[in-house]
C-alpha atoms as a PDB file:
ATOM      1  CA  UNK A   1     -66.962   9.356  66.090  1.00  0.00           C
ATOM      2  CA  UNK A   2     -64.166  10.526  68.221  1.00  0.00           C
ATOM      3  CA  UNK A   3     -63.380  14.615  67.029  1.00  0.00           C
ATOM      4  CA  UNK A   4     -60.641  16.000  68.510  1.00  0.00           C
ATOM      5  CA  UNK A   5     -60.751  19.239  71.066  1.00  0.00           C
ATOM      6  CA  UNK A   6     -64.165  21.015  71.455  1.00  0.00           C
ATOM      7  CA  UNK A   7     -62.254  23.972  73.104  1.00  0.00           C
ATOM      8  CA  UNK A   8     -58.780  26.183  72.626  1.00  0.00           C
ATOM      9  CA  UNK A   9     -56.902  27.357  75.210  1.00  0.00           C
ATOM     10  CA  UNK A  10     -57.912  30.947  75.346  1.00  0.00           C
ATOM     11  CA  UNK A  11     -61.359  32.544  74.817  1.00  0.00           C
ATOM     12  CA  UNK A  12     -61.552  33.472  71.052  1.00  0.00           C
ATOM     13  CA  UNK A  13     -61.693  37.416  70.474  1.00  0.00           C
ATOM     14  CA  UNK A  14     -64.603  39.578  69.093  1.00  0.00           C
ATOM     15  CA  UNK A  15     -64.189  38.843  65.326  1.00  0.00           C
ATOM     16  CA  UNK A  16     -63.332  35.210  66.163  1.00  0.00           C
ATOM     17  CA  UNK A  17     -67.117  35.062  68.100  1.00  0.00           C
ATOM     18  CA  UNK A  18     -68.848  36.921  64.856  1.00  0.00           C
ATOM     19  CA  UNK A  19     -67.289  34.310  62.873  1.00  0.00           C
ATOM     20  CA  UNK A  20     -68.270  31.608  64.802  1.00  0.00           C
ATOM     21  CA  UNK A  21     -71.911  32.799  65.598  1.00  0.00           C
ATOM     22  CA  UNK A  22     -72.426  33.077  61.439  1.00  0.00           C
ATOM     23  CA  UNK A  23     -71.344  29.571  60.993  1.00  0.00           C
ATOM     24  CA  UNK A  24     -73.765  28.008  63.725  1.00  0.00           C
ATOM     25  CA  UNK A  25     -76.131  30.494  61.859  1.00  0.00           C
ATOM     26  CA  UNK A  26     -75.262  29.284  58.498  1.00  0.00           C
ATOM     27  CA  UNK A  27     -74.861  25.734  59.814  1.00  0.00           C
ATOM     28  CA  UNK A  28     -77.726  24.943  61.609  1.00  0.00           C
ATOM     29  CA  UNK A  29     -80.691  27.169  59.638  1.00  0.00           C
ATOM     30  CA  UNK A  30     -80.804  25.904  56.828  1.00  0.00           C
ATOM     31  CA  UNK A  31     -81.011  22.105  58.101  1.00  0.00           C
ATOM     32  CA  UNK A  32     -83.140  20.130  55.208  1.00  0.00           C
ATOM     33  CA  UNK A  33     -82.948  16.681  53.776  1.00  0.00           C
ATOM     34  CA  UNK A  34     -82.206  17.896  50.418  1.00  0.00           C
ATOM     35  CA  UNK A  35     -79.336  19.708  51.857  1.00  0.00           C
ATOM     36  CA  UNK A  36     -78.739  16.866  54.270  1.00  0.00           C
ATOM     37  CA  UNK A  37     -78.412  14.385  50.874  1.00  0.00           C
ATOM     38  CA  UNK A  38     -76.714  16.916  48.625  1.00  0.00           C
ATOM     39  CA  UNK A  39     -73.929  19.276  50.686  1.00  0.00           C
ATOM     40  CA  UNK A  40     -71.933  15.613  51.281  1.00  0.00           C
ATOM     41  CA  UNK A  41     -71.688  14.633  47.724  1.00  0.00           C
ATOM     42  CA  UNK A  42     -70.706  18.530  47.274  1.00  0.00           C
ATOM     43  CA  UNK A  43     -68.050  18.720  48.974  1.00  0.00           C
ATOM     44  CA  UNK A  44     -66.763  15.249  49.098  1.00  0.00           C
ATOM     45  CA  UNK A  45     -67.207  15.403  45.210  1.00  0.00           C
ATOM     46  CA  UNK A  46     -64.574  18.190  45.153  1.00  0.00           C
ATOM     47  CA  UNK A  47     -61.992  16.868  47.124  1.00  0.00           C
ATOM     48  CA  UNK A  48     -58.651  17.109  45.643  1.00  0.00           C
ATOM     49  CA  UNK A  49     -59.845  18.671  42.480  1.00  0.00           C
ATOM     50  CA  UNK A  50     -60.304  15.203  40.828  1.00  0.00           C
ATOM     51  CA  UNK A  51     -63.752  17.051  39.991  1.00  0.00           C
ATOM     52  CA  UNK A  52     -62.129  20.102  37.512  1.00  0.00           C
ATOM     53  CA  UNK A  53     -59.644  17.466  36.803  1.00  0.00           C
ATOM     54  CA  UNK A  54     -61.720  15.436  35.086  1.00  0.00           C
ATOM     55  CA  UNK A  55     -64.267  17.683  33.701  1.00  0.00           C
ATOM     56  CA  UNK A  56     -61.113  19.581  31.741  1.00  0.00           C
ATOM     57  CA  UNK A  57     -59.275  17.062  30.326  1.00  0.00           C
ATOM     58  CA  UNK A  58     -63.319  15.693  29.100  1.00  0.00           C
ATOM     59  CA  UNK A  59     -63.074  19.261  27.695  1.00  0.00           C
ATOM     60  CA  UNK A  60     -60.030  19.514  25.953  1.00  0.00           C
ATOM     61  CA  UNK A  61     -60.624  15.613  24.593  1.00  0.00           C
ATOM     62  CA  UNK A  62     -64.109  15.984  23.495  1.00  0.00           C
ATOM     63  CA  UNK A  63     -64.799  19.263  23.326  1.00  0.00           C
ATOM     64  CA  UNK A  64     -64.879  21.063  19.904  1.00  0.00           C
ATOM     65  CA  UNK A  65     -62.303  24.423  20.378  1.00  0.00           C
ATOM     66  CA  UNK A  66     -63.796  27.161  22.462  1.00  0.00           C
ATOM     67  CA  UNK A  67     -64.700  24.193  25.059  1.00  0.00           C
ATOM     68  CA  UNK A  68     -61.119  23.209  24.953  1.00  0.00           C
ATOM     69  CA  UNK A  69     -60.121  26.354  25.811  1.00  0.00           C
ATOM     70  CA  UNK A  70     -62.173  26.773  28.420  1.00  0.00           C
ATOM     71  CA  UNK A  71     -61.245  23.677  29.907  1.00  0.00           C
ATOM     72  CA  UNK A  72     -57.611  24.907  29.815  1.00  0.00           C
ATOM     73  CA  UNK A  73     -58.315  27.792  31.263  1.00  0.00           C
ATOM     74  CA  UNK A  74     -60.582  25.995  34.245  1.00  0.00           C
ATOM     75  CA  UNK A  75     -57.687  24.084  34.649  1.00  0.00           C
ATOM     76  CA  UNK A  76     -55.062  26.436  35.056  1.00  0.00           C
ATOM     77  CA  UNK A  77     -57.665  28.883  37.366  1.00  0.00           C
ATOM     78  CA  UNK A  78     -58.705  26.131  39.631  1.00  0.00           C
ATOM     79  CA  UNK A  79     -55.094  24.559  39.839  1.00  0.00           C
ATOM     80  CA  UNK A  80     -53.457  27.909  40.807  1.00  0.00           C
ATOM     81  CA  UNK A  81     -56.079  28.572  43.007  1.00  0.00           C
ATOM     82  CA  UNK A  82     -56.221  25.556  44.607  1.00  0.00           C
ATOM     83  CA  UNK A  83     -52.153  25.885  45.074  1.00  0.00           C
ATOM     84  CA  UNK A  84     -52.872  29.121  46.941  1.00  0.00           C
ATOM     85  CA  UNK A  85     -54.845  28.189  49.513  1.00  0.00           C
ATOM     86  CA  UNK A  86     -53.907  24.606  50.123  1.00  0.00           C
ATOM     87  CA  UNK A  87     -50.227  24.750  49.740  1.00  0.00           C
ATOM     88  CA  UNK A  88     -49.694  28.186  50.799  1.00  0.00           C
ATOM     89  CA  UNK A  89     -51.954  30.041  53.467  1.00  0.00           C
ATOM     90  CA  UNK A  90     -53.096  27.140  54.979  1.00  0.00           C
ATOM     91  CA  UNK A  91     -49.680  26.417  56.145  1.00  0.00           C
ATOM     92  CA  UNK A  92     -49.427  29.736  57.510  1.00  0.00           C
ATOM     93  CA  UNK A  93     -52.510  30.269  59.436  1.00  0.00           C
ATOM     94  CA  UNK A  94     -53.142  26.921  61.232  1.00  0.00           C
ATOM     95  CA  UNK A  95     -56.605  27.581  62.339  1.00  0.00           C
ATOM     96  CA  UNK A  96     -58.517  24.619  63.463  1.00  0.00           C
ATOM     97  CA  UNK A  97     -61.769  23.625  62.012  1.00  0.00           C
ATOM     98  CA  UNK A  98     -65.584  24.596  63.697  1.00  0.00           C
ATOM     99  CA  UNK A  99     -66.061  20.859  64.728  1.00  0.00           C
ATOM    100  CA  UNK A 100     -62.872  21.277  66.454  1.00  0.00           C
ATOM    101  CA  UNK A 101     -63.559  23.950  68.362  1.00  0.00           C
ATOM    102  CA  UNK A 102     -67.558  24.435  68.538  1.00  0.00           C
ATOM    103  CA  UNK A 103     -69.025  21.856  70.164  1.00  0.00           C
ATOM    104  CA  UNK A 104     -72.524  22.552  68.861  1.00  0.00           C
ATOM    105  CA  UNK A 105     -70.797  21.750  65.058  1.00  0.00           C
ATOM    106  CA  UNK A 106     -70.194  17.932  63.955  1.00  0.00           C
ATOM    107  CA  UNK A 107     -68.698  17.299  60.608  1.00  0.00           C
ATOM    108  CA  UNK A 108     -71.444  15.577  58.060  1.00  0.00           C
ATOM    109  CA  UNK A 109     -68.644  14.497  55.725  1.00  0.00           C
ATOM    110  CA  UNK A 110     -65.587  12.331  56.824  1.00  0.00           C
ATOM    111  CA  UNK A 111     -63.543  14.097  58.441  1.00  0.00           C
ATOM    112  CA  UNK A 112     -60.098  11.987  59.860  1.00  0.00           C
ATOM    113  CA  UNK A 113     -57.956  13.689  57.122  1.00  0.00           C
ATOM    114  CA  UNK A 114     -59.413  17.475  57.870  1.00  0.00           C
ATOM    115  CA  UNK A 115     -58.242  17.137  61.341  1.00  0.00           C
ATOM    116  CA  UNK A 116     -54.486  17.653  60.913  1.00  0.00           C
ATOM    117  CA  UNK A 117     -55.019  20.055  57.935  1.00  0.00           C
ATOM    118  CA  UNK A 118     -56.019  23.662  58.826  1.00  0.00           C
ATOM    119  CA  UNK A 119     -59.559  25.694  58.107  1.00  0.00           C
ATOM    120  CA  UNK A 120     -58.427  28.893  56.581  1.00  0.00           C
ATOM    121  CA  UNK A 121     -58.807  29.325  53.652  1.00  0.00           C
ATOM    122  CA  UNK A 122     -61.199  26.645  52.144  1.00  0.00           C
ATOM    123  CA  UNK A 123     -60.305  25.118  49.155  1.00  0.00           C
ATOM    124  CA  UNK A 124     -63.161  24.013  47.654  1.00  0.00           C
ATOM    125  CA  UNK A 125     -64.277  27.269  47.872  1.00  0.00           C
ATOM    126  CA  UNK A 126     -61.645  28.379  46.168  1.00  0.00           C
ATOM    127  CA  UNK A 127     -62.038  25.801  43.341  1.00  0.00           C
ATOM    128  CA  UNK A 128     -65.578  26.064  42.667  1.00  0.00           C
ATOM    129  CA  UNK A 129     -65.477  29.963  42.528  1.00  0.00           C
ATOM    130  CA  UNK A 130     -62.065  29.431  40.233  1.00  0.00           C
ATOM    131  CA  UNK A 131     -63.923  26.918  37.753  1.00  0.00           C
ATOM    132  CA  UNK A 132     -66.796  29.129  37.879  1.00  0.00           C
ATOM    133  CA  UNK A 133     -65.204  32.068  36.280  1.00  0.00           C
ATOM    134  CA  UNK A 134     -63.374  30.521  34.370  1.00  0.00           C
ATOM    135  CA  UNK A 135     -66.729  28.851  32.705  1.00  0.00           C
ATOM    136  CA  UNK A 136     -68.057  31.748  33.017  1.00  0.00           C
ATOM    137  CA  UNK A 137     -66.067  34.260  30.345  1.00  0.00           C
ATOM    138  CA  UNK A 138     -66.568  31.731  27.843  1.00  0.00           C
ATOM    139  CA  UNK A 139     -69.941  30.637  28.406  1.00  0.00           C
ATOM    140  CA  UNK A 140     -71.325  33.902  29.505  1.00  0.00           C
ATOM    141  CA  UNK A 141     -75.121  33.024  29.718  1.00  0.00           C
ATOM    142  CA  UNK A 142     -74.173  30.266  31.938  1.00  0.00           C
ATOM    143  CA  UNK A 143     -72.715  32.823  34.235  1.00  0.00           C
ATOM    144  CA  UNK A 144     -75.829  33.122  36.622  1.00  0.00           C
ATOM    145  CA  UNK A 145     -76.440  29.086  36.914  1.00  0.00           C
ATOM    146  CA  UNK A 146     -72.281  28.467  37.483  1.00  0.00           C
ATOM    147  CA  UNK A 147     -71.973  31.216  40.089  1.00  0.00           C
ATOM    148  CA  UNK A 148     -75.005  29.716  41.737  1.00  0.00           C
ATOM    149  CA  UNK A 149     -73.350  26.174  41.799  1.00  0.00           C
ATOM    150  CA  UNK A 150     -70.367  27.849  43.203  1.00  0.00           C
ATOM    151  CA  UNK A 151     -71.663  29.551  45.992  1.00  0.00           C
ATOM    152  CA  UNK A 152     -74.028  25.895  46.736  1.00  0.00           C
ATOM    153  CA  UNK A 153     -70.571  24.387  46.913  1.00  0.00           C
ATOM    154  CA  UNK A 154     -68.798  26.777  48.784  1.00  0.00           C
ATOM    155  CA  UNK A 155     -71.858  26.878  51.341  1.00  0.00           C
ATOM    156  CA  UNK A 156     -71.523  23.004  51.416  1.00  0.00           C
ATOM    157  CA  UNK A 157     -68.620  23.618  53.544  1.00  0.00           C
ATOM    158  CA  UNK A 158     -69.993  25.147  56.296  1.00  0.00           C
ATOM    159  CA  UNK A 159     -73.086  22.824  56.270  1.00  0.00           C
ATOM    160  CA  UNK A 160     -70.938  20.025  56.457  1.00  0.00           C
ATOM    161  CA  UNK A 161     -69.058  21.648  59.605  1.00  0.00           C
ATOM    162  CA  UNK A 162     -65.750  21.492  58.393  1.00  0.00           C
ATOM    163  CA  UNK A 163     -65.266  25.469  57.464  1.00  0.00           C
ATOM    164  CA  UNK A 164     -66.432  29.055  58.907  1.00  0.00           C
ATOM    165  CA  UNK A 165     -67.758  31.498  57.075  1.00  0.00           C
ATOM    166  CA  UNK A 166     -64.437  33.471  56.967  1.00  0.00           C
ATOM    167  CA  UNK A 167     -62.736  30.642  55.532  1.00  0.00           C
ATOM    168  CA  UNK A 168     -65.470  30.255  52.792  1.00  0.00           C
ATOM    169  CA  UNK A 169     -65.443  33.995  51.689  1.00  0.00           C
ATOM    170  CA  UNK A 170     -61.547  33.804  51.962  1.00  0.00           C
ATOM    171  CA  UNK A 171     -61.738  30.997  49.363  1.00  0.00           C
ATOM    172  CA  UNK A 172     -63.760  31.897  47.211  1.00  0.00           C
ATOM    173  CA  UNK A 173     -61.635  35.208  47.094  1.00  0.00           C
ATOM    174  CA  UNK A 174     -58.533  33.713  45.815  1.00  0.00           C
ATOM    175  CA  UNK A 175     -60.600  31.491  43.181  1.00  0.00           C
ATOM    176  CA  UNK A 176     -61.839  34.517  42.387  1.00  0.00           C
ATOM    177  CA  UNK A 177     -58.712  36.521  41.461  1.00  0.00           C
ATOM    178  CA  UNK A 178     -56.404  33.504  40.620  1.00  0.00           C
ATOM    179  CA  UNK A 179     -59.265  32.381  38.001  1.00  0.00           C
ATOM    180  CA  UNK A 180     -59.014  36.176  36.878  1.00  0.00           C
ATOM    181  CA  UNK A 181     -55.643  36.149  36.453  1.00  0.00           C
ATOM    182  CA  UNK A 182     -55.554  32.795  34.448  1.00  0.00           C
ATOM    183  CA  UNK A 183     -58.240  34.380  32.685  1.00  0.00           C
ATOM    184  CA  UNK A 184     -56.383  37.114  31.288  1.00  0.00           C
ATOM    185  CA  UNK A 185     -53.113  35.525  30.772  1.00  0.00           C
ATOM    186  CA  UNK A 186     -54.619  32.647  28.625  1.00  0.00           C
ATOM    187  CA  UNK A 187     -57.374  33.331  27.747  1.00  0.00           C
ATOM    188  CA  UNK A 188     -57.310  34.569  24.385  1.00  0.00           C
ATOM    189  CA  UNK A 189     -54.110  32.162  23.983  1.00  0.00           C
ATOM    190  CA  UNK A 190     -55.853  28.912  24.646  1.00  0.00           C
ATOM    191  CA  UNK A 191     -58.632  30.101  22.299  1.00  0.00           C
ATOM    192  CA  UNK A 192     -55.792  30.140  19.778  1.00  0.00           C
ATOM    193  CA  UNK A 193     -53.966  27.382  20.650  1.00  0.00           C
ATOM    194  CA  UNK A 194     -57.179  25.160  19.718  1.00  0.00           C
ATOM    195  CA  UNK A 195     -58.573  26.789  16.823  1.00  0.00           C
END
């Protein structure tokens, strides 16, 4: 498995090392084969959104109204959050990814594409966080188990190898508010639109 660079040109600085030391911390403690059978499927299982994707177009087919909603509204958080950090700050921040640069780190997921596309901020991250509040404000009680799936998916990332910790938390950030803002611009109109 050839991986590109294991080293930059200059020495990383002192919130550059933090970050790094986390993610060995986070990637290597944790090392189980449950996690070694289930952070793969994860993340791969996200790629491209085909995951939201599909589950909210199954919503708003087969769903009876307030699930149809919700799928819109998954849809639209996810999607704009997914925009953000894929389209957007990714192209401005080319950071390269911990197998890259660490040589302690080797991706468990395959990794050919990730190499020319940058670490910061991770997508999936983004998207699971996105769906998850989305999900969430309709299906409150579910809150607890789809915040816990979120973060599991997030932290696939850095398992796998392919994202620090900073890009992880910088994800999951913009799912965060993007899914918010979706939230409360369409909400209340996608619960109308179906009813």
């Amino acid at each position: 498995m050839a991986v590109e660079e294991k080293t930059e040109g200059t020495a990383p600085g002192g919130l550059e090392m933090l970050d790094r030391r986390a993610t060995l911390f986070l990637y290597s403690r944790f090392r189980n084969p449950i996690f070694d059978a289930l952070m793969p499927v994860l993340s791969v299982g996200a790629n491209k959104g085909i995951v939201y994707i599909a589950a909210s177009v199954a919503m708003m087919i087969f769903g009876e109204p307030r699930v149809k909603a919700a799928g819109l509204v998954m849809l639209a958080g996810a999607g704009a959050a997914g925009v953000i950090a894929e389209m957007t700050v990714k192209m401005f921040w080319k950071r390269k990814r911990p197998f890259m640069v660490m040589p302690e780190i080797t991706p468990k997921v395959p990794h050919r594409r990730l190499l020319k596309r940058p670490s910061f901020p991770s997508g999936h991250s983004a998207g699971y966080f996105a769906a998850a509040l989305s999900l969430s404000v309709f299906f409150p009680s579910m809150a607890v188990p789809l915040v816990a799936a979120a973060a599991l998916g997030a932290y696939s990332r850095i398992y796998n190898g392919v994202h620090f910790l900073s890009d992880v938390v910088a994800g999951s950030i913009v799912g965060i508010a993007f899914s918010g803002f979706m939230v409360w611009l369409l909400a209340e109109r996608a619960v109308g639109l179906f009813s």
